[in-house]
N, C-alpha and C. Protein backbone atom coordinates (compact mmCIF):
# COMPACT_ATOMS: atom_id res chain seq x y z
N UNK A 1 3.49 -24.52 2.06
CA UNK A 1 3.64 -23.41 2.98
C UNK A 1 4.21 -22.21 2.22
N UNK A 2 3.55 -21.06 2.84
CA UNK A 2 4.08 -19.86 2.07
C UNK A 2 5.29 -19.38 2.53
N UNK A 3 6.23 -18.81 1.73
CA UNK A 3 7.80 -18.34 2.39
C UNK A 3 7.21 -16.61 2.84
N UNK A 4 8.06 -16.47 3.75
CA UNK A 4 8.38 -15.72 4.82
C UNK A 4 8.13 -14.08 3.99
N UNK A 5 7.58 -13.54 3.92
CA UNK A 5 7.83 -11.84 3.45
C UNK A 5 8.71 -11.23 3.71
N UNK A 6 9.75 -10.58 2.94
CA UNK A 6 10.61 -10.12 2.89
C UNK A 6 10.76 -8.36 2.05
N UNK A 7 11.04 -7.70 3.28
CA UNK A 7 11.47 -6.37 2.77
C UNK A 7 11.39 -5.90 1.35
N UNK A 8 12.81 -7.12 0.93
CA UNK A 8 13.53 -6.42 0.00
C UNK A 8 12.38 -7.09 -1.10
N UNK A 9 11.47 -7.79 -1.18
CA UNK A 9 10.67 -7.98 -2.45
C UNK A 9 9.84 -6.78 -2.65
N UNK A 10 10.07 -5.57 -2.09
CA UNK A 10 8.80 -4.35 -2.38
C UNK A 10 9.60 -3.47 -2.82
N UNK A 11 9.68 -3.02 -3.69
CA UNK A 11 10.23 -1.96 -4.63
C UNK A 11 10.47 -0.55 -4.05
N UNK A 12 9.05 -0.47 -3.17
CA UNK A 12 8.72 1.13 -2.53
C UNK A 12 8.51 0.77 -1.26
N UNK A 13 9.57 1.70 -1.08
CA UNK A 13 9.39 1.67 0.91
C UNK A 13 9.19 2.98 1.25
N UNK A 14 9.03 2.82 2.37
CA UNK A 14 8.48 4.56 3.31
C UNK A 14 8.53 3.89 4.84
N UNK A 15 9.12 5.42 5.29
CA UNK A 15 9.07 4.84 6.71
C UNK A 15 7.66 5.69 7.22
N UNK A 16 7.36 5.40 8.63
CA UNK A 16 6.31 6.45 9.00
C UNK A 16 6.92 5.99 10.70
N UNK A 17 6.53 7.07 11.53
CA UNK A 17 6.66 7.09 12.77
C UNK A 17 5.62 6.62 13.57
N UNK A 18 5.95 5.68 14.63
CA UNK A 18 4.70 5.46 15.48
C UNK A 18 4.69 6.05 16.42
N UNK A 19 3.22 6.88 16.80
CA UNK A 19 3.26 8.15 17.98
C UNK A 19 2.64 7.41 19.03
N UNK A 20 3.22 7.81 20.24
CA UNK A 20 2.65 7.35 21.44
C UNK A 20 1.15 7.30 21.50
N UNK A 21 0.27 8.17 21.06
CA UNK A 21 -1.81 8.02 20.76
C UNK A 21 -1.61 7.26 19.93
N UNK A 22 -0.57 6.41 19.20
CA UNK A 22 -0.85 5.10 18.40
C UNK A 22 -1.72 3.69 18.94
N UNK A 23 -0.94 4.08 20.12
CA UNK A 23 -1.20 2.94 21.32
C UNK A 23 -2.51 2.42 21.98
N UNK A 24 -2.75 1.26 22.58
CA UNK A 24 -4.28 1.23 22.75
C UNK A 24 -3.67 0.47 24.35
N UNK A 25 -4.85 0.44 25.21
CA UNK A 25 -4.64 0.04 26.47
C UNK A 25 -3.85 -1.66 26.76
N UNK A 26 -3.42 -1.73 25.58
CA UNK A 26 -2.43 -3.16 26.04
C UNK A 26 -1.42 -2.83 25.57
N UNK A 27 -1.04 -1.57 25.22
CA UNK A 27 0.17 -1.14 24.86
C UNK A 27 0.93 -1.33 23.30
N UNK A 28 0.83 -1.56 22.74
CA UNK A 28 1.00 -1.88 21.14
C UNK A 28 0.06 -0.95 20.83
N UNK A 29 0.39 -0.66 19.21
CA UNK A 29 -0.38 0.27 18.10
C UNK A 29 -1.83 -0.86 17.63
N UNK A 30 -2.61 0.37 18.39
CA UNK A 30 -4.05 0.25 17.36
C UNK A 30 -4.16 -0.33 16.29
N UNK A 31 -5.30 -1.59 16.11
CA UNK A 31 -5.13 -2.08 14.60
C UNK A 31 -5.81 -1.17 13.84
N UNK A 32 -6.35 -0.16 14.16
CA UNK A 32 -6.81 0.83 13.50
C UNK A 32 -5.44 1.23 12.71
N UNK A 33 -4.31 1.99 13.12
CA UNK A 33 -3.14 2.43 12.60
C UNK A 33 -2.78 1.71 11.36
N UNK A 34 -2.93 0.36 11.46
CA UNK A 34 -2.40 -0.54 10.42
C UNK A 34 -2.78 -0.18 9.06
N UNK A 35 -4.00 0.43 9.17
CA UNK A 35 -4.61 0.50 7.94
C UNK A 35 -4.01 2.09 7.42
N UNK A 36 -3.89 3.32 8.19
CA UNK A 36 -3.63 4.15 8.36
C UNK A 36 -1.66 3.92 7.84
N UNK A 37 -1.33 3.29 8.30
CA UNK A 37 0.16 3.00 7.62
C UNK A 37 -0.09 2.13 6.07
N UNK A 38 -0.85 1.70 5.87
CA UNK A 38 -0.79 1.41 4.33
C UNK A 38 -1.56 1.97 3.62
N UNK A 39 -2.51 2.95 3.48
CA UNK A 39 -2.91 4.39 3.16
C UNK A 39 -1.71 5.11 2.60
N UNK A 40 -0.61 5.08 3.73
CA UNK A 40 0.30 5.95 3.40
C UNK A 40 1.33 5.38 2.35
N UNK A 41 1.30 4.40 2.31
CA UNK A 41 1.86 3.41 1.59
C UNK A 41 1.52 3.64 -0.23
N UNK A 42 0.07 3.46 0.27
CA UNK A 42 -0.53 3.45 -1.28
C UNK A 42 -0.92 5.01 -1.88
N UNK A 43 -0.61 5.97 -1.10
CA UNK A 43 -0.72 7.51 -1.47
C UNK A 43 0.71 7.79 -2.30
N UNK A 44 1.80 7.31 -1.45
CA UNK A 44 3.29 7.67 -1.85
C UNK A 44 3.41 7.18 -3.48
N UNK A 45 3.33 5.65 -3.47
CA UNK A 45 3.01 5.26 -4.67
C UNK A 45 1.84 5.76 -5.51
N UNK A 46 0.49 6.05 -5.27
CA UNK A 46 -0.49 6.74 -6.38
C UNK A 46 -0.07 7.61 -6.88
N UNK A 47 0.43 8.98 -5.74
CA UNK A 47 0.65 10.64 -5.54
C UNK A 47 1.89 10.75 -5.99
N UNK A 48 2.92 10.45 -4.91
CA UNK A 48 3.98 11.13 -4.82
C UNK A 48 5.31 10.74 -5.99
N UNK A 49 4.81 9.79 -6.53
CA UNK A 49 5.84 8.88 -7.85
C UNK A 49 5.48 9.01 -8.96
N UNK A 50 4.03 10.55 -8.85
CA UNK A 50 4.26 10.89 -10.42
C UNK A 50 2.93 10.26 -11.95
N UNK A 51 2.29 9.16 -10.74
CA UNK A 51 1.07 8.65 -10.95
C UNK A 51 -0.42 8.98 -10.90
N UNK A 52 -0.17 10.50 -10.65
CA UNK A 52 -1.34 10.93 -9.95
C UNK A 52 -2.31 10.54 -11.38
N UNK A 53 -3.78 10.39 -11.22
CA UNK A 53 -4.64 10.67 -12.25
C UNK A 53 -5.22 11.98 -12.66
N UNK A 54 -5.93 11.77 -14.30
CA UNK A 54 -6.06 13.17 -14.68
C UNK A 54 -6.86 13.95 -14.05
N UNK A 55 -7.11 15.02 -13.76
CA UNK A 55 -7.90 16.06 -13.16
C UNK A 55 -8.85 15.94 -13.03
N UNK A 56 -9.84 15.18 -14.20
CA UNK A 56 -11.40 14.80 -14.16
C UNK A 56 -11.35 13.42 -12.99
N UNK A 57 -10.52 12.49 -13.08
CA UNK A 57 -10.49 11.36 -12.59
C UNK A 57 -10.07 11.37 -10.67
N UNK A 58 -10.35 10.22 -10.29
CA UNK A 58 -9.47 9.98 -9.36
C UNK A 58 -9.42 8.41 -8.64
N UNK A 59 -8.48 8.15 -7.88
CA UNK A 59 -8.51 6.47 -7.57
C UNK A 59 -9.79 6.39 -6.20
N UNK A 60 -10.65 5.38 -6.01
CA UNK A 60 -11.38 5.07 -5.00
C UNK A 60 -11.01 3.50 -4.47
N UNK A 61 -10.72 3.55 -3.13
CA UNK A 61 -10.44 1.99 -2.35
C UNK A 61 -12.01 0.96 -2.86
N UNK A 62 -11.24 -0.06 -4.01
CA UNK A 62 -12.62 -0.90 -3.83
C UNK A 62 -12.98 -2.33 -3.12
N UNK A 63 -11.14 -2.33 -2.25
CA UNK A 63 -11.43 -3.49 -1.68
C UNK A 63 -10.11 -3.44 -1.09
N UNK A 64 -9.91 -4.06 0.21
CA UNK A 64 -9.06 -3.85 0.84
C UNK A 64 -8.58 -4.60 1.98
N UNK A 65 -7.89 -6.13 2.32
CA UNK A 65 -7.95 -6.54 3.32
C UNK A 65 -6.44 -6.47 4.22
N UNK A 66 -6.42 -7.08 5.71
CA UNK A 66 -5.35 -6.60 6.53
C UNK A 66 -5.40 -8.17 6.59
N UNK A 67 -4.07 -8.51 7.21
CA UNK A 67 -3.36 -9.82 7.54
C UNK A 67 -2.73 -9.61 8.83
N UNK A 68 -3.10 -9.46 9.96
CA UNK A 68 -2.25 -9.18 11.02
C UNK A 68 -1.48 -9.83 11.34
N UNK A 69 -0.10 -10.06 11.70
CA UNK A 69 1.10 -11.37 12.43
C UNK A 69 1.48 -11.09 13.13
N UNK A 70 2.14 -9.82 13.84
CA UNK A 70 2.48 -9.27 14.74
C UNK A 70 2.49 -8.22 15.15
N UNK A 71 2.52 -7.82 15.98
CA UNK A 71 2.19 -6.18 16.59
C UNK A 71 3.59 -5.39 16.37
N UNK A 72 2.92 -4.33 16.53
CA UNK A 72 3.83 -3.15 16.36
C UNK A 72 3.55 -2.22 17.56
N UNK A 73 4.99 -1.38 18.07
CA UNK A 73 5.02 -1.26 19.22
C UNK A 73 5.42 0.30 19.11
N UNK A 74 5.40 1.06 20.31
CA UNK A 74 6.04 2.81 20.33
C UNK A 74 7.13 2.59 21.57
N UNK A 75 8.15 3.25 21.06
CA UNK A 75 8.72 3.86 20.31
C UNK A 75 9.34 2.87 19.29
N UNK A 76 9.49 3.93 17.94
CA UNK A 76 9.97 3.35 17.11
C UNK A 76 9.36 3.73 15.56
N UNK A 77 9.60 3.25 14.40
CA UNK A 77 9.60 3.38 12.79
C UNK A 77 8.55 2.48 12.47
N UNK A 78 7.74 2.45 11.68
CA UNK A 78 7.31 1.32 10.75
C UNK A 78 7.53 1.34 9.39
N UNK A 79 8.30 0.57 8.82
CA UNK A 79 8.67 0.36 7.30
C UNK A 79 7.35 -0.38 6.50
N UNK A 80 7.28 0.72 5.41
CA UNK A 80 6.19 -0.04 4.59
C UNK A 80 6.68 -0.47 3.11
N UNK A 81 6.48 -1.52 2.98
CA UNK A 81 6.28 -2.22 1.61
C UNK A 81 5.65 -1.88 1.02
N UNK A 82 5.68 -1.61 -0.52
CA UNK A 82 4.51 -1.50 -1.85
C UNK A 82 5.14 -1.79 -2.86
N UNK A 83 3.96 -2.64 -3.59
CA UNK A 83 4.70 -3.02 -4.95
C UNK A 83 3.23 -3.19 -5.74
N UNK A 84 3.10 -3.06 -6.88
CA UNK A 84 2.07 -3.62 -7.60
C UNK A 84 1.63 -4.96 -8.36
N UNK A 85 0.71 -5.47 -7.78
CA UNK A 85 0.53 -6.60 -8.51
C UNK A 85 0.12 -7.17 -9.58
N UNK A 86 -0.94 -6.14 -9.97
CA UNK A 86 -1.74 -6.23 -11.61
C UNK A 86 -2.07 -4.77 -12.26
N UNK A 87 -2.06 -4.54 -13.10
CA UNK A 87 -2.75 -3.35 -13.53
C UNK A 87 -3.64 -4.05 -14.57
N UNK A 88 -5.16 -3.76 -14.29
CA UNK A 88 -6.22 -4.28 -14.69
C UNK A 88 -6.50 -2.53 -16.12
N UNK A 89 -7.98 -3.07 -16.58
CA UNK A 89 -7.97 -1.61 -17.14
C UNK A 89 -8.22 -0.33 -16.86
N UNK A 90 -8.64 -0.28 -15.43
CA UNK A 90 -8.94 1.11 -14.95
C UNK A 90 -8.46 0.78 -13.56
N UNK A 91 -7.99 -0.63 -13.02
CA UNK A 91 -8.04 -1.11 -11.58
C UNK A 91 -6.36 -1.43 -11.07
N UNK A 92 -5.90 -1.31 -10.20
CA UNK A 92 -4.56 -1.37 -9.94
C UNK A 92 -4.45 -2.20 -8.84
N UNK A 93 -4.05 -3.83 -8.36
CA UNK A 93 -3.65 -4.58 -7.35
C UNK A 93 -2.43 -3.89 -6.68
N UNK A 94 -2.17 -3.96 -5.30
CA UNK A 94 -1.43 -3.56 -4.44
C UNK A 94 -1.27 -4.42 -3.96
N UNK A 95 0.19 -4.90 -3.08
CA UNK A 95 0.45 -5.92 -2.00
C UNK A 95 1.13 -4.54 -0.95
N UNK A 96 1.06 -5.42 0.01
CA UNK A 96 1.92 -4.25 0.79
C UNK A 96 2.74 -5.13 2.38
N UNK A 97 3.06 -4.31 2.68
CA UNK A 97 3.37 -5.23 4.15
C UNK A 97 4.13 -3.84 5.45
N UNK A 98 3.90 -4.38 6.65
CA UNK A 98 4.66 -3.91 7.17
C UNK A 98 5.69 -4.31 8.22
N UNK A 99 6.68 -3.55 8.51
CA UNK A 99 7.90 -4.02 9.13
C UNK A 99 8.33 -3.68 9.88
N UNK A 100 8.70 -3.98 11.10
CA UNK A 100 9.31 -3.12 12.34
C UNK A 100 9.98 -3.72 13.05
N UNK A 101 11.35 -3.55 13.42
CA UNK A 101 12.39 -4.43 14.04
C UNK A 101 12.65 -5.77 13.31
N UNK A 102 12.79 -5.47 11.80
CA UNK A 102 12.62 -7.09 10.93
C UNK A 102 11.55 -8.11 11.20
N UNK A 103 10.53 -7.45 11.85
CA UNK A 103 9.86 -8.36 11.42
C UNK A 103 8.43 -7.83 10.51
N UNK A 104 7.96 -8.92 9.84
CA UNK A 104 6.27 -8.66 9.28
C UNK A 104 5.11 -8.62 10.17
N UNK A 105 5.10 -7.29 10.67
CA UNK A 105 3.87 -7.53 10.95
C UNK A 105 2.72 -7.12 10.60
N UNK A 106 2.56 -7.39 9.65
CA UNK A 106 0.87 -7.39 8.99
C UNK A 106 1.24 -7.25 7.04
N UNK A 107 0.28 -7.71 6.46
CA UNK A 107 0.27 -7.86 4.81
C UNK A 107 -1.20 -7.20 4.68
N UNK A 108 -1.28 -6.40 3.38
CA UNK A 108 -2.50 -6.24 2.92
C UNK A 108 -2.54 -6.21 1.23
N UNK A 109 -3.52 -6.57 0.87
CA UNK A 109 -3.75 -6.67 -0.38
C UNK A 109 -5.17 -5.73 -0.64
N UNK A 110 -4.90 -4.54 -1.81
CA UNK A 110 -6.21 -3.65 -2.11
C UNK A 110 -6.06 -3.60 -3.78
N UNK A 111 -7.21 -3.09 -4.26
CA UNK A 111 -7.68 -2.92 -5.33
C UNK A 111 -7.76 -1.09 -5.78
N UNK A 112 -7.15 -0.48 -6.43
CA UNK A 112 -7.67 0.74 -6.16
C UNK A 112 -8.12 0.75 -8.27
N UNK A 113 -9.26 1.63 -8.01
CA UNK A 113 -9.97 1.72 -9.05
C UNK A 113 -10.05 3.27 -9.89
N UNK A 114 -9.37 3.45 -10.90
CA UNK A 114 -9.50 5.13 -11.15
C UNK A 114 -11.14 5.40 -11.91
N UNK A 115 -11.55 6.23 -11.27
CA UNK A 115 -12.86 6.51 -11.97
C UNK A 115 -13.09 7.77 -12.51
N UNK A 116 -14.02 8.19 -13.07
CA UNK A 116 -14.00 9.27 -13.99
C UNK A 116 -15.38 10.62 -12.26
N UNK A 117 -14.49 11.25 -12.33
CA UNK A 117 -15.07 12.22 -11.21
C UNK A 117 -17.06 12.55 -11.34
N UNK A 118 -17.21 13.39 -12.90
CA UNK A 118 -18.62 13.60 -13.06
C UNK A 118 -19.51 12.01 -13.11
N UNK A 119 -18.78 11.52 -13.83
CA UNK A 119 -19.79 9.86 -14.13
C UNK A 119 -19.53 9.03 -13.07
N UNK A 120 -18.49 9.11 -11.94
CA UNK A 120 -18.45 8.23 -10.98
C UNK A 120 -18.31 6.88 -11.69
N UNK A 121 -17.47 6.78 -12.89
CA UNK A 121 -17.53 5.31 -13.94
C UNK A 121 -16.22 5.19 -13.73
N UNK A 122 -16.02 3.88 -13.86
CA UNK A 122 -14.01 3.09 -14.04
C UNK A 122 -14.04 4.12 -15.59
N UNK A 123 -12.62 4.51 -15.15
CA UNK A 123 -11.67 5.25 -16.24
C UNK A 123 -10.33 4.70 -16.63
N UNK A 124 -10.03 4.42 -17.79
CA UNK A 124 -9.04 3.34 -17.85
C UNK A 124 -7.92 4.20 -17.78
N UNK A 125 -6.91 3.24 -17.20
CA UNK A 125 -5.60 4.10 -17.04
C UNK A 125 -4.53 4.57 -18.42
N UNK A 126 -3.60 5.50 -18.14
CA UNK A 126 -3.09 6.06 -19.28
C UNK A 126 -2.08 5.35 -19.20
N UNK A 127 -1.62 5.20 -20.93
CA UNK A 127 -0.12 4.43 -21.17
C UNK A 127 1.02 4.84 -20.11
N UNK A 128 0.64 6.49 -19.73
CA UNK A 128 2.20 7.28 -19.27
C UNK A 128 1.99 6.25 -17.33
N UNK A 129 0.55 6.19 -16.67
CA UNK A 129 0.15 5.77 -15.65
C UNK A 129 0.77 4.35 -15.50
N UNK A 130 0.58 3.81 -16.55
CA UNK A 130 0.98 2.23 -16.90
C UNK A 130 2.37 2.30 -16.61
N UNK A 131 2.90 2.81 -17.42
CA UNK A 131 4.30 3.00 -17.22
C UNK A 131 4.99 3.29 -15.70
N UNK A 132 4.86 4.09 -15.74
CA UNK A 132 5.12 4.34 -14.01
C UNK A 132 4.95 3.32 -13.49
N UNK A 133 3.47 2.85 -12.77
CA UNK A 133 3.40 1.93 -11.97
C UNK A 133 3.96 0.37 -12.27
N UNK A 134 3.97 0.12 -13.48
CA UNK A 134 4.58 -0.77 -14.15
C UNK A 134 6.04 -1.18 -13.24
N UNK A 135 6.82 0.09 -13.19
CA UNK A 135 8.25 0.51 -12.73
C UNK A 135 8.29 -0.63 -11.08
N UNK A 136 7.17 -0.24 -10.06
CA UNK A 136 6.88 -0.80 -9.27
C UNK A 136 6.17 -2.02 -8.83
N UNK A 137 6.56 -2.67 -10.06
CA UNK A 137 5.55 -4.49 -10.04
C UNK A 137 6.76 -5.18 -9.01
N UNK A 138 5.99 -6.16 -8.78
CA UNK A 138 6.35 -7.46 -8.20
C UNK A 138 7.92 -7.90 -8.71
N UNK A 139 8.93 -7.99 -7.95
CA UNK A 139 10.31 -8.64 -8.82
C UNK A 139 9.71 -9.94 -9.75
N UNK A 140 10.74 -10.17 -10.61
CA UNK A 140 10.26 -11.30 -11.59
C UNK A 140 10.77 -12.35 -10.94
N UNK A 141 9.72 -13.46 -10.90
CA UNK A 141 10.07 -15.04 -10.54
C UNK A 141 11.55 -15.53 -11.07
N UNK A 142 12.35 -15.56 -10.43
CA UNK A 142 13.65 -16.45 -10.63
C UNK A 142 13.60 -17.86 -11.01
């Protein structure tokens, strides 16, 4: 059996707000949103930490799945998890999760791929890129 997901194993958190049009006619947030909260997840970490790619390049989603466990509700926060799982040679693993009132509700795992803009080709990532995201791997097995 797998142990329980926990917060504190994700390096990068972000909160995001859940808006009342989150909601769908049974009252909980849209599983549409879910995906839409780990978007934001994986922007903060690409973009905002300094990772961006070079000017010719940019990252494209090449795979991307959701794990739903529990709903998420308005009013209220959703805490997102990110951490990295692999850095391949042009390809970057993501785990992610999200959290609301301590609990998990939902995991996703994506692939994001940097490609070269004119050739639309995988572009391998830079030492300085490595580095960074590196910063945000997985804690080390105890």
């Amino acid at each position: 059996m797998t142990a329980p997901e926990r917060i504190e194993d994700y390096p990068v958190r972000i909160s995001e707000k859940v808006r009342y049009s989150d909601t769908d006619r049974q009252g909980h947030v849209n599983n549409v949103l879910f995906a839409f909260f780990f978007e934001a997840g994986r922007v903060d970490v690409l973009f905002m930490r300094g990772s961006s790619p070079p000017d010719h390049c940019a990252y494209v989603l090449a795979r991307s799945t959701i794990d739903f466990l529990d709903e998420l509700h308005w009013p209220g926060d959703v805490e997102i998890g990110t951490r990295i799982e692999k850095l391949g040679g042009s390809s970057i693993s993501i785990r992610q999760v999200l959290f609301q009132g301590g609990r998990c509700a939902a995991t996703s795992d994506s692939v994001m791929v940097q490609v070269d803009r004119p050739s639309r080709k995988a572009c391998p990532l830079s030492d300085e890129a490595r580095t960074i995201l590196g910063q945000m791997a997985a804690p080390a097995a105890a």
